[in-house]
C-alpha atoms as a PDB file:
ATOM      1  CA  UNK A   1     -25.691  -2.547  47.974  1.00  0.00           C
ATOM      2  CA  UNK A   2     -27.431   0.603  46.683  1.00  0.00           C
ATOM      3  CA  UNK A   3     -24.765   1.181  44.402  1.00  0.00           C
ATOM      4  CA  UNK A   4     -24.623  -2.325  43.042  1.00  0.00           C
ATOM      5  CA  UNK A   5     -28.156  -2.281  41.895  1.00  0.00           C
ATOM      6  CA  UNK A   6     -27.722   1.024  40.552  1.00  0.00           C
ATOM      7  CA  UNK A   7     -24.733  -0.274  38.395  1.00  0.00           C
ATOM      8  CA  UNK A   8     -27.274  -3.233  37.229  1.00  0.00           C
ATOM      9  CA  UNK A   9     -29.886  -0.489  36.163  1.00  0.00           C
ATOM     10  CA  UNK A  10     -27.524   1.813  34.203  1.00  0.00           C
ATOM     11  CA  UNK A  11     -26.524  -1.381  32.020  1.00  0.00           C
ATOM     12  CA  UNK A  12     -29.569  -2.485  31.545  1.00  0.00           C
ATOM     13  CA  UNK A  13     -30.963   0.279  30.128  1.00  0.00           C
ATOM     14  CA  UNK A  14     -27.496   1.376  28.163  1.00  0.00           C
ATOM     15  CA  UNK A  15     -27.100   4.544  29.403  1.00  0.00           C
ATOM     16  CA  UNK A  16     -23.218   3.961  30.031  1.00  0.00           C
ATOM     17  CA  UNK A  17     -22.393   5.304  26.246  1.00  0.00           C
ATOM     18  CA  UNK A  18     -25.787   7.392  26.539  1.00  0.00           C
ATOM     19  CA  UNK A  19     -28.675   7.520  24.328  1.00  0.00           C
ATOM     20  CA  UNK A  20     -26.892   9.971  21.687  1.00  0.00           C
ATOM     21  CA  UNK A  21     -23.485   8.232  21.205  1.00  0.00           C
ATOM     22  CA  UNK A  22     -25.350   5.115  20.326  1.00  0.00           C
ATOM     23  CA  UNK A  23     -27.111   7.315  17.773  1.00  0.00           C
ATOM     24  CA  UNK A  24     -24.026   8.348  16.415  1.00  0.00           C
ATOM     25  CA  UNK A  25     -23.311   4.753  16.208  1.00  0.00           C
ATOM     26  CA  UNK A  26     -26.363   4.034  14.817  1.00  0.00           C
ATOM     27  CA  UNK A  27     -25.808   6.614  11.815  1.00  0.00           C
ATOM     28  CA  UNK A  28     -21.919   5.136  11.193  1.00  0.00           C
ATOM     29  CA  UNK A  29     -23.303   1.658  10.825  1.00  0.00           C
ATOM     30  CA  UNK A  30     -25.828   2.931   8.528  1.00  0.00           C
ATOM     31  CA  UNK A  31     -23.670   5.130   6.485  1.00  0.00           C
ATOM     32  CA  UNK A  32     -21.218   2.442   6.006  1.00  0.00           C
ATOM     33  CA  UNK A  33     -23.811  -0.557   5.255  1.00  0.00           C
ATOM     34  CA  UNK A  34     -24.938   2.028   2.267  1.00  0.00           C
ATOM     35  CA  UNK A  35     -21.079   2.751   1.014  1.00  0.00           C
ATOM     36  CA  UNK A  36     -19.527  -0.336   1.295  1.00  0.00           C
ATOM     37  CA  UNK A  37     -21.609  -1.948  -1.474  1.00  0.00           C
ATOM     38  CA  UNK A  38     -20.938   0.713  -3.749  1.00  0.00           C
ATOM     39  CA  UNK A  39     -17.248   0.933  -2.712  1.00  0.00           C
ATOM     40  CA  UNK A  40     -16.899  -2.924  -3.867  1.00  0.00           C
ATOM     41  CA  UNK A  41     -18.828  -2.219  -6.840  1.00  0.00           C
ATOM     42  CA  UNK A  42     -16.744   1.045  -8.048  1.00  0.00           C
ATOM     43  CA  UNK A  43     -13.449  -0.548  -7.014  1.00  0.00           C
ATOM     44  CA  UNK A  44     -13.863  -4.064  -8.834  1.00  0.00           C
ATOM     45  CA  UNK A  45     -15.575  -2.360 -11.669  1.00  0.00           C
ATOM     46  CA  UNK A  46     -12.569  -0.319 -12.480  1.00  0.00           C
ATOM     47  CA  UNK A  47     -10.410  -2.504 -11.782  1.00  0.00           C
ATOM     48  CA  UNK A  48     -11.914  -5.138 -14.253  1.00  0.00           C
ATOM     49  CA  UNK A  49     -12.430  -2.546 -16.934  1.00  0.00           C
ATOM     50  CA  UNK A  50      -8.464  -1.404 -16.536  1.00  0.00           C
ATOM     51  CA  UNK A  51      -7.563  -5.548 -16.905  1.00  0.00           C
ATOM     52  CA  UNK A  52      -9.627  -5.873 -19.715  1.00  0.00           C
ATOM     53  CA  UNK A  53      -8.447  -2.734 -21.781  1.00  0.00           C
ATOM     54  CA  UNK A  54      -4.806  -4.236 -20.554  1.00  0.00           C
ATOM     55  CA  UNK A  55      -5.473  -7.648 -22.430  1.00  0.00           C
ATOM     56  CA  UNK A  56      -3.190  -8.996 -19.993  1.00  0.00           C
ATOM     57  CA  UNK A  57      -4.391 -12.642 -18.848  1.00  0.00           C
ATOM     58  CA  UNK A  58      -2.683 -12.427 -15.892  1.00  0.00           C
ATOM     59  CA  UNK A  59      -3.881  -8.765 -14.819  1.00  0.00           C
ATOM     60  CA  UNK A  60      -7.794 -10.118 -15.309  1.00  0.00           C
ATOM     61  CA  UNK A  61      -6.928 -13.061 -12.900  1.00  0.00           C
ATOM     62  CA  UNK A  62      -5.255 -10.710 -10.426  1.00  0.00           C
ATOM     63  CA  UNK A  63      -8.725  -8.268 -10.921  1.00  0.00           C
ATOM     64  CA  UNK A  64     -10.814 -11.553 -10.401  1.00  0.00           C
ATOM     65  CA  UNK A  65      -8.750 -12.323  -7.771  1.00  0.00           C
ATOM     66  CA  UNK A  66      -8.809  -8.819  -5.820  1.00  0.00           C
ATOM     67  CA  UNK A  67     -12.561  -8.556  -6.151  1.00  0.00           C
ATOM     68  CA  UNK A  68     -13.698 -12.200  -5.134  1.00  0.00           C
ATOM     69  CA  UNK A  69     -11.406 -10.548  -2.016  1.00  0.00           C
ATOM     70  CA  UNK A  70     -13.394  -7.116  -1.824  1.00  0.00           C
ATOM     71  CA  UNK A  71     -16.829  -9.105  -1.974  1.00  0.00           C
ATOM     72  CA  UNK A  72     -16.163 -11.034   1.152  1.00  0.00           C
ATOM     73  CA  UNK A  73     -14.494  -8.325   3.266  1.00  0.00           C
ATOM     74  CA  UNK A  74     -17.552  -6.509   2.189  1.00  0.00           C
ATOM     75  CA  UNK A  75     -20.318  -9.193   3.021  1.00  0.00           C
ATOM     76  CA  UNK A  76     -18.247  -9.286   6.175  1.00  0.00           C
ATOM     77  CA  UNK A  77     -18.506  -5.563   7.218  1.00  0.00           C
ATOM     78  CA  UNK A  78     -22.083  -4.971   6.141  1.00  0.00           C
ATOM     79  CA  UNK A  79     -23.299  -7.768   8.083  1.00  0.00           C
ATOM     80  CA  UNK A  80     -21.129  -6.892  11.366  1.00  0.00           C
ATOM     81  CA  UNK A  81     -23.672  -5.628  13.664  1.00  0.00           C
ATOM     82  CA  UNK A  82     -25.540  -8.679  13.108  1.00  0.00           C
ATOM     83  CA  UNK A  83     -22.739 -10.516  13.570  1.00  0.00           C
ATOM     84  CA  UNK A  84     -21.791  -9.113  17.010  1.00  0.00           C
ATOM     85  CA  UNK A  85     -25.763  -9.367  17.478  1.00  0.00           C
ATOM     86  CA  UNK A  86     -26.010 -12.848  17.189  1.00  0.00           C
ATOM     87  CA  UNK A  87     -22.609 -13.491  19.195  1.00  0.00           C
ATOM     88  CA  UNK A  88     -23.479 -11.512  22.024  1.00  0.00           C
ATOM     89  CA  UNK A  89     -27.080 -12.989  21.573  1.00  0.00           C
ATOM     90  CA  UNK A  90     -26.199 -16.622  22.520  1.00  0.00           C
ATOM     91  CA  UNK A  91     -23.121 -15.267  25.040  1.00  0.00           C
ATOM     92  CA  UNK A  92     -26.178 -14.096  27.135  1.00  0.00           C
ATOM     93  CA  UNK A  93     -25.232 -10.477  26.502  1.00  0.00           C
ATOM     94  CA  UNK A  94     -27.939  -9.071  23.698  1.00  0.00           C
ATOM     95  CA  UNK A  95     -28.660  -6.062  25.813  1.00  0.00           C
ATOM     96  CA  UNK A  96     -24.812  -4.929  25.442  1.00  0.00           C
ATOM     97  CA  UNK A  97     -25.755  -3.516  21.583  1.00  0.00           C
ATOM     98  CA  UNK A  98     -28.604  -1.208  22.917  1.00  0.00           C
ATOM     99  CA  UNK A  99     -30.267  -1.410  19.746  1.00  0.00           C
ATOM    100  CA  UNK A 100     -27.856  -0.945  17.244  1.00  0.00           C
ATOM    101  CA  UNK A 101     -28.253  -3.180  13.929  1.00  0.00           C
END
């Protein structure tokens, strides 16, 4: 029994990854909510600039196209940790994220 309320104490206070993994975590998430808006804005910028100088109607549709893509992939990603927040929040699981936004 001893052990089973142990088990209950280590995940509730997330020590099962341990304090500095979910810092490592912590940094990832941040580094990549700070690059992937300027990854989507270098990659549809150049890729609008190369279908303009082009002239090509069909190559600026394609451009439009591919960023209208890169937008929502990145929306997608830079909001994932509240995503999986709010998922895990109304599974009943919130304390599974330890903190990490």
């Amino acid at each position: 029994m001893d052990f089973l309320i142990n088990y209950i104490n280590v995940l509730d206070d997330c020590s099962i990854l341990g304090t500095e993994f979910n810092n490592i975590l912590q940094e990832i998430f941040t580094i990549i909510k700070i690059a992937v808006p300027i990854l989507v804005l270098v990659l549809c910028t150049v890729d609008m600039v190369k279908a303009v100088m082009a002239q090509d109607e069909k190559a600026v549709k394609e451009s439009l196209s591919n960023s209208i893509k890169r937008l929502i992939i990145g929306v997608v990603v830079f909001f994932m940790p509240t995503i999986i927040n709010v998922l895990l929040d109304f599974a009943g699981m919130a304390t599974g994220v330890c903190g990490i936004e």
